[in-house]
Protein backbone atom coordinates (compact mmCIF):
# COMPACT_ATOMS: atom_id res chain seq x y z
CA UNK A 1 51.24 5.77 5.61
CA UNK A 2 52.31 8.37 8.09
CA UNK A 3 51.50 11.99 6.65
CA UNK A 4 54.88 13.31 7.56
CA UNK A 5 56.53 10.60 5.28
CA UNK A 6 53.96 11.39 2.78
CA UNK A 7 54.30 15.33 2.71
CA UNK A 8 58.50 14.31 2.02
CA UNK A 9 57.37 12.47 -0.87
CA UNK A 10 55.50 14.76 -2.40
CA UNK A 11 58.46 17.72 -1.80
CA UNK A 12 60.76 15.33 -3.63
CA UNK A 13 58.69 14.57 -6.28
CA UNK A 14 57.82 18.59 -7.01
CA UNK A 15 61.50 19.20 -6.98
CA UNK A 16 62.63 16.01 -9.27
CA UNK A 17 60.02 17.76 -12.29
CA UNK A 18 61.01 21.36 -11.52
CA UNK A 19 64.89 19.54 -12.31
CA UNK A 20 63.98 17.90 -15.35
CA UNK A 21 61.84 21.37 -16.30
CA UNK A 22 65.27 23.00 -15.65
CA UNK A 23 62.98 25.74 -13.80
CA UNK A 24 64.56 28.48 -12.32
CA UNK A 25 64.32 31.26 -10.02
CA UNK A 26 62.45 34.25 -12.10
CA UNK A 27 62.44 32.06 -15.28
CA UNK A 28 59.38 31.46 -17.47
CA UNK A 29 58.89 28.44 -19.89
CA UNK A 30 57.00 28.72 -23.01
CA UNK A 31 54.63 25.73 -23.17
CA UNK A 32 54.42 25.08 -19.49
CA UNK A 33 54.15 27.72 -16.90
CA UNK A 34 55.52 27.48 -13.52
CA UNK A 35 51.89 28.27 -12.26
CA UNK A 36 50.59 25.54 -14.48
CA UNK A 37 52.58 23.25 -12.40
CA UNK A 38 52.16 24.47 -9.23
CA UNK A 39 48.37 23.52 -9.51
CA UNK A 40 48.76 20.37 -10.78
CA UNK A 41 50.85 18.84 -7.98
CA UNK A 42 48.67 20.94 -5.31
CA UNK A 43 45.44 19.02 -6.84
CA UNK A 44 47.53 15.39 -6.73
CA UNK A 45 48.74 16.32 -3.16
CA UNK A 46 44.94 17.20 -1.95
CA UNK A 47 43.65 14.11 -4.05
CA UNK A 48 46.24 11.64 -2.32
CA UNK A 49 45.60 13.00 1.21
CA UNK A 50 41.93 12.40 0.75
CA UNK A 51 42.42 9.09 -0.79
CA UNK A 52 44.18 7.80 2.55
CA UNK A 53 42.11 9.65 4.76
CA UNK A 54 39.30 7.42 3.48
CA UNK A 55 41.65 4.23 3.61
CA UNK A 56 42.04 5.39 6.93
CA UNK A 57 38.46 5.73 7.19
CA UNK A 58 37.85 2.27 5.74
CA UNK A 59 40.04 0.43 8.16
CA UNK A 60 38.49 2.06 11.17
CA UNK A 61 35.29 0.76 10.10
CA UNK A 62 36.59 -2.54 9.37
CA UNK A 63 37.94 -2.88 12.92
CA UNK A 64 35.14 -1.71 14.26
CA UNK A 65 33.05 -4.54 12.66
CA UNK A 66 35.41 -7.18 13.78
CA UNK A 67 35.07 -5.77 17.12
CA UNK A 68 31.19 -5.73 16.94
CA UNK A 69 31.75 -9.31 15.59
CA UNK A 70 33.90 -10.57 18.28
CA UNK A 71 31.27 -9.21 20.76
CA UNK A 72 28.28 -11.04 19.25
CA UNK A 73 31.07 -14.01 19.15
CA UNK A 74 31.80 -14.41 23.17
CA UNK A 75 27.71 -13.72 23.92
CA UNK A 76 26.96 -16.42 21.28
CA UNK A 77 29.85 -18.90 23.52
CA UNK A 78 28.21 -17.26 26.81
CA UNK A 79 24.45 -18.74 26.19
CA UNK A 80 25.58 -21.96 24.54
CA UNK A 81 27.72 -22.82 27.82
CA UNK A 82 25.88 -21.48 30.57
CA UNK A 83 21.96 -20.69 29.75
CA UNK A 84 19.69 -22.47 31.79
CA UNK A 85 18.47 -25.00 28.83
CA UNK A 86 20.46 -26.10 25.40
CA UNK A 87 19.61 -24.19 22.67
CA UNK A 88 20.41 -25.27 19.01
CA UNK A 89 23.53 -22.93 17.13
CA UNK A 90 20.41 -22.58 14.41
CA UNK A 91 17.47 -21.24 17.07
CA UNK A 92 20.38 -18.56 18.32
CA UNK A 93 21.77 -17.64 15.01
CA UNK A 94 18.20 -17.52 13.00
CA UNK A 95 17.13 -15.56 16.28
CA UNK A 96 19.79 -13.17 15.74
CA UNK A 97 18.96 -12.38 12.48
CA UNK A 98 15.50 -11.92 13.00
CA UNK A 99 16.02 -9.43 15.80
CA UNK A 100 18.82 -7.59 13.71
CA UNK A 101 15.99 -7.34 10.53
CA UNK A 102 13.20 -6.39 12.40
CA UNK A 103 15.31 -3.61 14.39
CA UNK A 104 15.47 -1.72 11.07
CA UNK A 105 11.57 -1.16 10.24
CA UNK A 106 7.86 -2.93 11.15
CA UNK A 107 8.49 -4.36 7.68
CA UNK A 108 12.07 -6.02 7.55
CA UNK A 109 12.19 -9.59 8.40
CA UNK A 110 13.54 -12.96 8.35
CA UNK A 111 11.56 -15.84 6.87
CA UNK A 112 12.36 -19.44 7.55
CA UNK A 113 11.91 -22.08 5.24
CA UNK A 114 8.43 -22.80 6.52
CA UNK A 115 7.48 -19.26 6.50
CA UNK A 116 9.06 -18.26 3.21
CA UNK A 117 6.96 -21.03 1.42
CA UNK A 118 3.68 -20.14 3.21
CA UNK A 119 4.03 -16.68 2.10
CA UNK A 120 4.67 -17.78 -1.80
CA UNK A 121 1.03 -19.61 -1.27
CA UNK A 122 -0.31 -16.81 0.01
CA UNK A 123 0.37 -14.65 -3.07
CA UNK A 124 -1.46 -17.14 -5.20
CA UNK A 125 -4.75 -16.46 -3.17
CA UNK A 126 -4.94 -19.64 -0.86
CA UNK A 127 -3.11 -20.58 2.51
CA UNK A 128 -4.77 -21.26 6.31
CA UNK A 129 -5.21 -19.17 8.91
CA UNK A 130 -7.54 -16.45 10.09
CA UNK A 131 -7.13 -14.57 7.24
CA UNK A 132 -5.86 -10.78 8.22
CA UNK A 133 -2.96 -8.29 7.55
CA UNK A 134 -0.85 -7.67 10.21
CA UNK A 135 2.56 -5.55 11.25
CA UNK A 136 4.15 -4.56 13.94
CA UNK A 137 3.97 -0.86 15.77
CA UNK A 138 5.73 0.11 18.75
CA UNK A 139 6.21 -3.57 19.72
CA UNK A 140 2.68 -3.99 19.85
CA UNK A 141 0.70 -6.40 16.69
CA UNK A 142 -1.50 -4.07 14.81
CA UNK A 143 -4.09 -5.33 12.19
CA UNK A 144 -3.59 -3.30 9.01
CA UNK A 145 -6.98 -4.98 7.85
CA UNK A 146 -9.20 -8.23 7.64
CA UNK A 147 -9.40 -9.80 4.42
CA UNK A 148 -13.09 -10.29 2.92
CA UNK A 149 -15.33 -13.60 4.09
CA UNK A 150 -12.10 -14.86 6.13
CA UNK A 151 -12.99 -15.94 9.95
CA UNK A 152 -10.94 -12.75 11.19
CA UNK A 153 -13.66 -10.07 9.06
CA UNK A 154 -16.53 -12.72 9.84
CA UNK A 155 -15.68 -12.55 13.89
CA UNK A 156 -15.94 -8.67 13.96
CA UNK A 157 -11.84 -7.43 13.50
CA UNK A 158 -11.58 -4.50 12.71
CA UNK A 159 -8.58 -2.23 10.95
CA UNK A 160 -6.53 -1.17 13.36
CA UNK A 161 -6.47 -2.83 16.44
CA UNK A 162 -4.52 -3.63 18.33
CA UNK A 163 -3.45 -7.47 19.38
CA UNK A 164 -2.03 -8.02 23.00
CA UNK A 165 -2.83 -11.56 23.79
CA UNK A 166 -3.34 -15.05 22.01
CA UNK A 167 -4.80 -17.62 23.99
CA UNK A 168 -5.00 -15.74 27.37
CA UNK A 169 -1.62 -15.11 26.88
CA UNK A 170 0.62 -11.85 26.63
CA UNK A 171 2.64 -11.42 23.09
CA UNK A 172 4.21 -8.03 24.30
CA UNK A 173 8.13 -8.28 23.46
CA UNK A 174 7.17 -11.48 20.66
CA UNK A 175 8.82 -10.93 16.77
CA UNK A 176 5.92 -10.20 14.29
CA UNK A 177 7.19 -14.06 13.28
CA UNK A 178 6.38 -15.96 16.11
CA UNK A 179 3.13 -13.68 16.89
CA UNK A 180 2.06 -15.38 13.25
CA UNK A 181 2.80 -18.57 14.40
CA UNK A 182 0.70 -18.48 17.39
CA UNK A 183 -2.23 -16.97 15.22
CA UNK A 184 -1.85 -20.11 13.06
CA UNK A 185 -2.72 -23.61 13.77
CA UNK A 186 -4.81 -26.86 12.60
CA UNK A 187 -7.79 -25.69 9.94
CA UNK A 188 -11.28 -25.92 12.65
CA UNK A 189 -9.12 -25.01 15.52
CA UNK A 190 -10.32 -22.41 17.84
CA UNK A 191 -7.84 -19.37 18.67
CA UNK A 192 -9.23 -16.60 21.31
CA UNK A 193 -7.53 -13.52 20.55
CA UNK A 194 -7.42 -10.34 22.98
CA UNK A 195 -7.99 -6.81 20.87
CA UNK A 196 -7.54 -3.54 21.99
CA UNK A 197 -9.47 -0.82 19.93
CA UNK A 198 -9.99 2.75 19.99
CA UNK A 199 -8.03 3.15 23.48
CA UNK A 200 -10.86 0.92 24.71
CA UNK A 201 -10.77 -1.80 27.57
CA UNK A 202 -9.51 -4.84 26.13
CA UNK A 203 -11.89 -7.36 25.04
CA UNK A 204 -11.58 -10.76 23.62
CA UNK A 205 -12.75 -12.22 19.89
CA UNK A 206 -12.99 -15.87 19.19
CA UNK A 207 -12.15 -17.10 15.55
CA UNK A 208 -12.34 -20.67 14.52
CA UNK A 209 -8.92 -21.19 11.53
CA UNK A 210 -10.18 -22.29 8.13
CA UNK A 211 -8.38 -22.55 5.05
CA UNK A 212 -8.33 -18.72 3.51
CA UNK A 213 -9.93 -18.93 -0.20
CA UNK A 214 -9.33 -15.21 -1.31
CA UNK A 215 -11.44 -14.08 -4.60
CA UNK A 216 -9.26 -10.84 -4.72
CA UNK A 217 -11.96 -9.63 -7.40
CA UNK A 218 -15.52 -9.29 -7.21
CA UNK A 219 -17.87 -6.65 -9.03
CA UNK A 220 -21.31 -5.78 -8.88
CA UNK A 221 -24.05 -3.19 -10.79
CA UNK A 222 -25.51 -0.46 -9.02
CA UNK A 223 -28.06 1.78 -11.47
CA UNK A 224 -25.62 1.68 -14.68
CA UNK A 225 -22.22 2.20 -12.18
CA UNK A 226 -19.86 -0.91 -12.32
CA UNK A 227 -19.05 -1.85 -8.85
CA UNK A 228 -15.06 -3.77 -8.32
CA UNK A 229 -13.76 -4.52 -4.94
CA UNK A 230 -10.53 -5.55 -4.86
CA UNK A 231 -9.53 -7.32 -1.55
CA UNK A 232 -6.08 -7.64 -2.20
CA UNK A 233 -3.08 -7.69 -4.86
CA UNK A 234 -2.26 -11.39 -5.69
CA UNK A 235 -1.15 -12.92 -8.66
CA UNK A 236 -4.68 -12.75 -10.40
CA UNK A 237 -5.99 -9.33 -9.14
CA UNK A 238 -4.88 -7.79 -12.89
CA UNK A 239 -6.79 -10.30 -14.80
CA UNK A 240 -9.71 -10.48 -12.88
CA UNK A 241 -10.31 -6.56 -12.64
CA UNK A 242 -9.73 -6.58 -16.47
CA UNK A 243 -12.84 -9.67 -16.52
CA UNK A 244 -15.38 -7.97 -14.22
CA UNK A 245 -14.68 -4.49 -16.24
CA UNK A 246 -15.60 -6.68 -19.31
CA UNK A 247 -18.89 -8.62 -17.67
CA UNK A 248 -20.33 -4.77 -16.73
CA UNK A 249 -19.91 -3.13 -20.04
CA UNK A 250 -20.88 -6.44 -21.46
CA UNK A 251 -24.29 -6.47 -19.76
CA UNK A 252 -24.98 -2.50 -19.54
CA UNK A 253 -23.67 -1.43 -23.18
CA UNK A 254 -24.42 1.86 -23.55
CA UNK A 255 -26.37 2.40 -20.11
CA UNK A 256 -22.63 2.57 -18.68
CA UNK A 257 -22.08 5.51 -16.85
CA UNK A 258 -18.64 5.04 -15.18
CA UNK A 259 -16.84 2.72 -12.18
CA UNK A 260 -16.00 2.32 -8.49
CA UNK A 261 -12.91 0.90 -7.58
CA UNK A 262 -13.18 -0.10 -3.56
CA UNK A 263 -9.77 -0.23 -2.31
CA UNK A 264 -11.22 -0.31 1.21
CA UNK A 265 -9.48 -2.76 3.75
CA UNK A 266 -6.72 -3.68 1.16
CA UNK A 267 -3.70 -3.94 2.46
CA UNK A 268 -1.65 -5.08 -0.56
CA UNK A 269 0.12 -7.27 -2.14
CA UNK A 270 2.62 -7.54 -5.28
CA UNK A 271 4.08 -4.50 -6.68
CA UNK A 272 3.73 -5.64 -10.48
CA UNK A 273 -0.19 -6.44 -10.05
CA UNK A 274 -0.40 -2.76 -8.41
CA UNK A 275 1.41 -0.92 -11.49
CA UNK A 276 -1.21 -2.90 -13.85
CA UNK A 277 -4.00 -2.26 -12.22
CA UNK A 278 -3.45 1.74 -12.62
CA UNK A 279 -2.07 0.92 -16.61
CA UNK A 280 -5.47 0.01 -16.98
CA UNK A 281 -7.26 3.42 -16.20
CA UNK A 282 -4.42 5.29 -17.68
CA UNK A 283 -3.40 6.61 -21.39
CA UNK A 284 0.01 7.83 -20.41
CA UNK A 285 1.85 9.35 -17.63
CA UNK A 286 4.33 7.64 -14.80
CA UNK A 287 2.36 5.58 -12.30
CA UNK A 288 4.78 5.55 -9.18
CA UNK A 289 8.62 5.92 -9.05
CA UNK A 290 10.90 4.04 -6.31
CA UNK A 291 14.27 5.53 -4.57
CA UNK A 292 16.62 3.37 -3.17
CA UNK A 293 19.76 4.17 -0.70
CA UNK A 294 22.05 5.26 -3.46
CA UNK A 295 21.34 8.36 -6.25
CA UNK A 296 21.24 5.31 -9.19
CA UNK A 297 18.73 3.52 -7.35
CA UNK A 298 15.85 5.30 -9.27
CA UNK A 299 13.06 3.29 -11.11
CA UNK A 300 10.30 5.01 -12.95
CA UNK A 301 7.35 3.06 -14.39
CA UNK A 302 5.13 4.35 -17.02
CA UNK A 303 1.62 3.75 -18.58
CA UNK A 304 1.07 2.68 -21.57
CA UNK A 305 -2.09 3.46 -23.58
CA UNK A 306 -5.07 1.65 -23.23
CA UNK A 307 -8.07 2.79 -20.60
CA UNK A 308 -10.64 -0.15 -20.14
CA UNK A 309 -13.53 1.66 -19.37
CA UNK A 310 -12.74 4.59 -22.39
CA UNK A 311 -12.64 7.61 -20.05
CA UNK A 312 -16.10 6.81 -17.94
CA UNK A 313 -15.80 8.94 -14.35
CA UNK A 314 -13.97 6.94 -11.66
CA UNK A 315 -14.74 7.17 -7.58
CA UNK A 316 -11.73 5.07 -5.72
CA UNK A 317 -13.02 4.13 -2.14
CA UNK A 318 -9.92 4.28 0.26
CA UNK A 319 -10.12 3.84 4.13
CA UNK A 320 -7.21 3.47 7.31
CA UNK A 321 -6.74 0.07 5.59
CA UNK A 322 -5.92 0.87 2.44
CA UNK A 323 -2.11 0.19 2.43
CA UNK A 324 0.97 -0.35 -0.10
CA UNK A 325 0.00 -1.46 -3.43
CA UNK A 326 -3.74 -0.04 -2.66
CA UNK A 327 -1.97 3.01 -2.03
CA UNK A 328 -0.05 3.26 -5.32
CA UNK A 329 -3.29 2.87 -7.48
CA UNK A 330 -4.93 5.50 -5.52
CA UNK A 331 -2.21 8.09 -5.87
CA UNK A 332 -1.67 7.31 -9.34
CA UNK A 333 -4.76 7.98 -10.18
CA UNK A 334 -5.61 10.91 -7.96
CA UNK A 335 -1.91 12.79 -9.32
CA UNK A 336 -3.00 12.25 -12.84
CA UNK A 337 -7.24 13.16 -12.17
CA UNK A 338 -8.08 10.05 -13.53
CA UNK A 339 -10.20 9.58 -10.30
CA UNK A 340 -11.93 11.61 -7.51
CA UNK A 341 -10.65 9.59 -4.32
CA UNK A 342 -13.47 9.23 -1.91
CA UNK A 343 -13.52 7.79 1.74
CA UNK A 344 -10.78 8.34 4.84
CA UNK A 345 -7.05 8.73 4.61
CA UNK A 346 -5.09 5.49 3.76
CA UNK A 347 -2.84 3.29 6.15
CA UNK A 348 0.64 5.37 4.76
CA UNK A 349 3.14 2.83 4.36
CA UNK A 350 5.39 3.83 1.29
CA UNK A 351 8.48 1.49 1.45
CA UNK A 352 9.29 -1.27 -0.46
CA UNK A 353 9.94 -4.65 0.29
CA UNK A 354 12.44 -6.85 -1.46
CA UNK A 355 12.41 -10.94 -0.57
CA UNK A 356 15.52 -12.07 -1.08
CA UNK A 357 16.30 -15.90 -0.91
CA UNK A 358 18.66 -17.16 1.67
CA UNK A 359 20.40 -20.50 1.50
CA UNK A 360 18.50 -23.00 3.33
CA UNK A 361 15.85 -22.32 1.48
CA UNK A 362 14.68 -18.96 3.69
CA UNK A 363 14.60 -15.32 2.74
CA UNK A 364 14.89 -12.21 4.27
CA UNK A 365 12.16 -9.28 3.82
CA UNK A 366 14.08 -6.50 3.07
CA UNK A 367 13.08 -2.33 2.93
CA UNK A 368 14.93 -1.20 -0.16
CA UNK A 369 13.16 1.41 -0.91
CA UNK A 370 10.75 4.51 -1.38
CA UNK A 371 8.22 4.87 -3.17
CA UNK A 372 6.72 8.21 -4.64
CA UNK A 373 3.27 9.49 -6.09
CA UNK A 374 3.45 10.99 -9.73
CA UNK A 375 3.55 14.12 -7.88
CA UNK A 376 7.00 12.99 -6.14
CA UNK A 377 4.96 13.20 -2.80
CA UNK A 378 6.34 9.91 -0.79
CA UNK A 379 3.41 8.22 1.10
CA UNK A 380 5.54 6.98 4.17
CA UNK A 381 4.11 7.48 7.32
CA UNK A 382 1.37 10.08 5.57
CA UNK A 383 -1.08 8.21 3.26
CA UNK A 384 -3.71 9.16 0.97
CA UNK A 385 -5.59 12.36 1.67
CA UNK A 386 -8.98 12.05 -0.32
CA UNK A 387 -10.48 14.37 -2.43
CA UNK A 388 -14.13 13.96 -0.60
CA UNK A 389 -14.08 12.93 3.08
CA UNK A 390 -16.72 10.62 3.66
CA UNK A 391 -16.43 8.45 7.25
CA UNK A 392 -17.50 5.32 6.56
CA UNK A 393 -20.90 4.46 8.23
CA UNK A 394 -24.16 2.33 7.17
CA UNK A 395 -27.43 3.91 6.65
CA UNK A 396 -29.58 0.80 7.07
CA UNK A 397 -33.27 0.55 4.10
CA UNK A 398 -36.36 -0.52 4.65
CA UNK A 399 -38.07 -2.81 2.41
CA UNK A 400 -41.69 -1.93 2.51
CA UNK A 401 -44.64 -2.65 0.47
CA UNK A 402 -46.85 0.20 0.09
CA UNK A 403 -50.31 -0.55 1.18
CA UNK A 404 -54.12 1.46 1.51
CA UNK A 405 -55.50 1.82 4.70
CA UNK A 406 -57.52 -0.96 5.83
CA UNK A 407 -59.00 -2.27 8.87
CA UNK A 408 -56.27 -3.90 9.95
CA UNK A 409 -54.30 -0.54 10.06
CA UNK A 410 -56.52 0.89 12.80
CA UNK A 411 -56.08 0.85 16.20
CA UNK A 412 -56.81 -1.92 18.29
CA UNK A 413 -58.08 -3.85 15.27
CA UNK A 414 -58.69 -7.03 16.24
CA UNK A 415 -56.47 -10.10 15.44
CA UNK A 416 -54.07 -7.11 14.59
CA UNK A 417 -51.27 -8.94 16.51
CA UNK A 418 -51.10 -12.13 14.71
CA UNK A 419 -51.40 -10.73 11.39
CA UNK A 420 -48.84 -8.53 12.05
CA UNK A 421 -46.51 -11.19 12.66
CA UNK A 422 -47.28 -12.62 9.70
CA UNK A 423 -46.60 -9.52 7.61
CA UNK A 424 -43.15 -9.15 9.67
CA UNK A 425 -41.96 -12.48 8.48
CA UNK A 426 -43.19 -12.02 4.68
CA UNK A 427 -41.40 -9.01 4.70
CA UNK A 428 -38.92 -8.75 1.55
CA UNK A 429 -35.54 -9.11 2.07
CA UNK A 430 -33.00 -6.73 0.57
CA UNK A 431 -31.48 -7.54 -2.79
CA UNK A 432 -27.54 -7.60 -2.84
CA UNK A 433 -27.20 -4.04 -4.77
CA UNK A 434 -29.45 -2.94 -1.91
CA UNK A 435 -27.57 -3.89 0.37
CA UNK A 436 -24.17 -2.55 -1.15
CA UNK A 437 -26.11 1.05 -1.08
CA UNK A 438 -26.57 1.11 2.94
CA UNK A 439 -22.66 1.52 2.99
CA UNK A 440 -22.75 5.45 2.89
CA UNK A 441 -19.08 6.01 1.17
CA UNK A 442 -20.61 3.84 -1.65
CA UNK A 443 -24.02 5.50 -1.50
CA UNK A 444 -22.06 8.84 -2.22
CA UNK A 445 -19.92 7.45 -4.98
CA UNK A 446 -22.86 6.50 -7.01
CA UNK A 447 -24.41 10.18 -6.07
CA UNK A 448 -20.90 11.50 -7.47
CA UNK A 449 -20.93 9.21 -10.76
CA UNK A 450 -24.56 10.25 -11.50
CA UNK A 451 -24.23 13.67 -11.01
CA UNK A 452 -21.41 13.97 -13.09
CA UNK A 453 -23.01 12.25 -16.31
CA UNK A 454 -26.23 14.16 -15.45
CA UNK A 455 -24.54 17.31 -15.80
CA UNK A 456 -22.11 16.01 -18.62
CA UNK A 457 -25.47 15.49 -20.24
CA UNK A 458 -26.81 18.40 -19.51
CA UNK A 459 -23.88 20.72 -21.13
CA UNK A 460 -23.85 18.23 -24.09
CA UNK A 461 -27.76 18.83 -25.00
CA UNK A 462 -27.20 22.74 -24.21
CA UNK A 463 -24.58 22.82 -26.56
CA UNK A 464 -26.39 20.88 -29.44
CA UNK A 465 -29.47 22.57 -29.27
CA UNK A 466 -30.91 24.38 -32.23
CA UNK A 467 -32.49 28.15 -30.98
CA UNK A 468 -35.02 29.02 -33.64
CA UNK A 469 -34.94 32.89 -34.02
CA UNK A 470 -37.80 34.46 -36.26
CA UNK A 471 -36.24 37.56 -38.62
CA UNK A 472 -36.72 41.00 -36.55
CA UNK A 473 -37.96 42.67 -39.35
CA UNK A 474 -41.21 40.83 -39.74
CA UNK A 475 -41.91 41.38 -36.51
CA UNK A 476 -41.53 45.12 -36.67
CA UNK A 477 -43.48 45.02 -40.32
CA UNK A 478 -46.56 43.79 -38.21
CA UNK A 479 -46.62 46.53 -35.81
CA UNK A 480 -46.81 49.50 -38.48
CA UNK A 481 -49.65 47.86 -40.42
């Protein structure tokens, strides 16, 4: 409507009430003042002009998609008549989605039929390939992290690099889709992949597929400290944590002095196994919030009571591969000093992902989200600062037997040489918690747990001790005999 036409409207309609009012020049009326009036039909005027300048608004947009729409319309005709081979309407249009998605964050994505179900098995802890984490930055493939005893942590990848070529050849300019693809293949089949790490010259790592098995929950004792690694958030990571806490407080009773959690190399998983994880350390409290595009798009999640392990001290292990989910169990539980967070500063990806199913049996990976710390501190593009730096690092033990000195210690002893040989060979091997203590950011957890129980100990006996004090006066009684 033209805003002439509209502005004669509104001057009629003001002058039809002030008729029926019967207002007057320099007359007032008792219940209704001219003033009282006057403001009224200035608010409808202002409200009706801003309800057609966003009609306006509205249609502008809407021929501007049509536009946009008839564009992607004559390129669509343009490659189907004259590109130099046929391509199916499906490749073009699934193509076009894909590139639209992935245009809006390393995480957005389309998933065909194929992928969408591969990625259902992977969240149930088995599917084939070489078993790592992967996004895209920059247009470049970047590992986020290998996933424990898969072919891609057994061949030496690392988190963080940086993939450039499959096969001897380039994947520059390829969707994170069709870079997994090529990474894929027949179970025994060999890939060669080309890494680039630390600003390095490029260098090449072959990995033979298998069939990846993931145990997303292991544990181990070290000197009365439960030891859980958590490789990644599947369907079973909750349960699992919640057996292996059981099995160490089982089989240490009262020796139990408190837990690691190694979120090391983790790059996530499901949301829901994330939030129980934290419930189980935690009486009370929110364990992470989400904000979507709009003001209502607020979720908060709480804890409810119950800690498994009754309180004990708690060192998290976090590293550059520590990502999503990991991410929200280490903040949780850093905001609310459940845990002293040891090791390097996480991956920092704080968005959520929604998969939402497409017909045809695909999905799309959609951002639509935030998600905050306790604290209301968004992760995105930051990460996890921990509370004690330690760079990771291995501080390799010797297993010796202690033994006198004897001839065959001396110098130049002879048949030294073959006997020493011998000992070499019968030398003991390291046992498995050993072997877990070489790793220095463990080493320094345990250090941490101990010394807080040995000084926990300490104030407890100080406080419960009995001083025996003999009266004064007997004292001074003796001195004047």
């Amino acid at each position: 409507m033209d805003f002439s036409v509209f502005t004669v409207l509104n001057i009629f309609y003001i002058n039809t009430i002030s008729f029926q009012l019967g207002l007057r020049p320099n007359r007032m009326i008792k219940k209704i003042s001219i003033y009282q009036i006057n403001v009224f039909l200035a608010f409808f005027l202002v409200l009706n002009i801003c309800f057609i300048q966003q009609n306006l608004a509205k249609a502008d947009n809407r021929q501007e998609t049509y536009k946009q729409l008839n564009l992607f319309g004559d390129v669509f005709q343009r490659v189907q008549e004259q590109y130099v081979e046929e391509v199916t309407d499906k490749k073009l249009i699934e193509s076009a989605i894909s590139g639209m998605l992935q245009s809006l964050d390393p995480h957005s994505s389309y998933l065909s039929a194929e992928s969408y179900k591969d990625m259902q098995v992977k969240t149930k802890g088995k599917f084939g390939g070489l078993g790592i984490e992967i996004t895209m930055e920059d247009g470049v493939v970047k590992v986020v992290s290998p996933i424990d005893d898969t072919p891609a942590a057994n061949a030496g990848m690392k988190s963080g690099d940086l993939i450039i070529g499959i096969n001897g050849e380039s994947i520059r300019g390829l969707s994170i889709n069709d870079a997994v693809s090529q990474l894929r293949g027949p179970v025994g089949s060999k890939v060669v992949i080309t890494v680039v790490r630390d600003k390095k010259d490029p260098f090449e790592i072959e990995i033979i597929r298998d069939v990846i098995k993931i145990r997303s929950v292991r544990h181990n004792i070290i000197k009365n400290i439960g030891y859980v690694r958590l490789t990644t958030f599947s369907d079973t990571t909750t349960s699992g944590l919640e057996k292996s806490v059981d099995e160490i407080k089982k089989e240490l009773g009262k020796k139990f002095q408190g837990l690691i959690l190694d979120l090391r190399n983790n790059p996530g998983g499901l949301l829901n196994q994330s939030i129980s994880v934290t419930d189980s350390f935690l009486n009370q409290g929110e364990i992470v919030s989400t904000q979507g595009r709009k003001d209502d798009d607020t979720s908060r999640i709480f804890a409810k009571k119950g800690d498994i392990i009754d309180g004990k001290p708690m060192i998290v292990l976090i590293n550059s591969g520590s990502a999503s989910a990991s991410e929200i169990v280490a903040g949780a539980l850093k905001d609310h000093s459940r845990a002293i967070i040891v090791g390097t500063r996480s991956f920092g990806k704080g968005s959520v992902q929604s998969i939402i199913p497409l017909a045809g049996n695909g999905a799309m990976r959609l951002t639509t989200a935030r998600y905050y710390t306790p604290s209301g501190i968004s992760i995105q593009a930051k990460g996890i600062e921990p509370d004690i730096i330690v760079e990771a690092g291995i501080t390799e033990l010797t297993k010796e037997t202690p033994e006198n000195r004897r001839e065959e210690n001396l110098r130049g002893a002879l048949d030294k040489k073959e006997k020493d040989k011998k000992d070499s060979a019968n030398k003991p091997e390291l046992t498995p918690v050993e072997k877990l203590l070489q790793d220095d950011q463990i080493s320094r957890a345990v250090d941490l747990i101990r010394g807080i129980n040995l000084f926990s100990n300490k104030k407890k006996t100080t406080s419960t001790a009995k001083i025996l004090k003999k009266p004064l006066n007997n004292k001074v009684s003796s001195f004047s005999n």
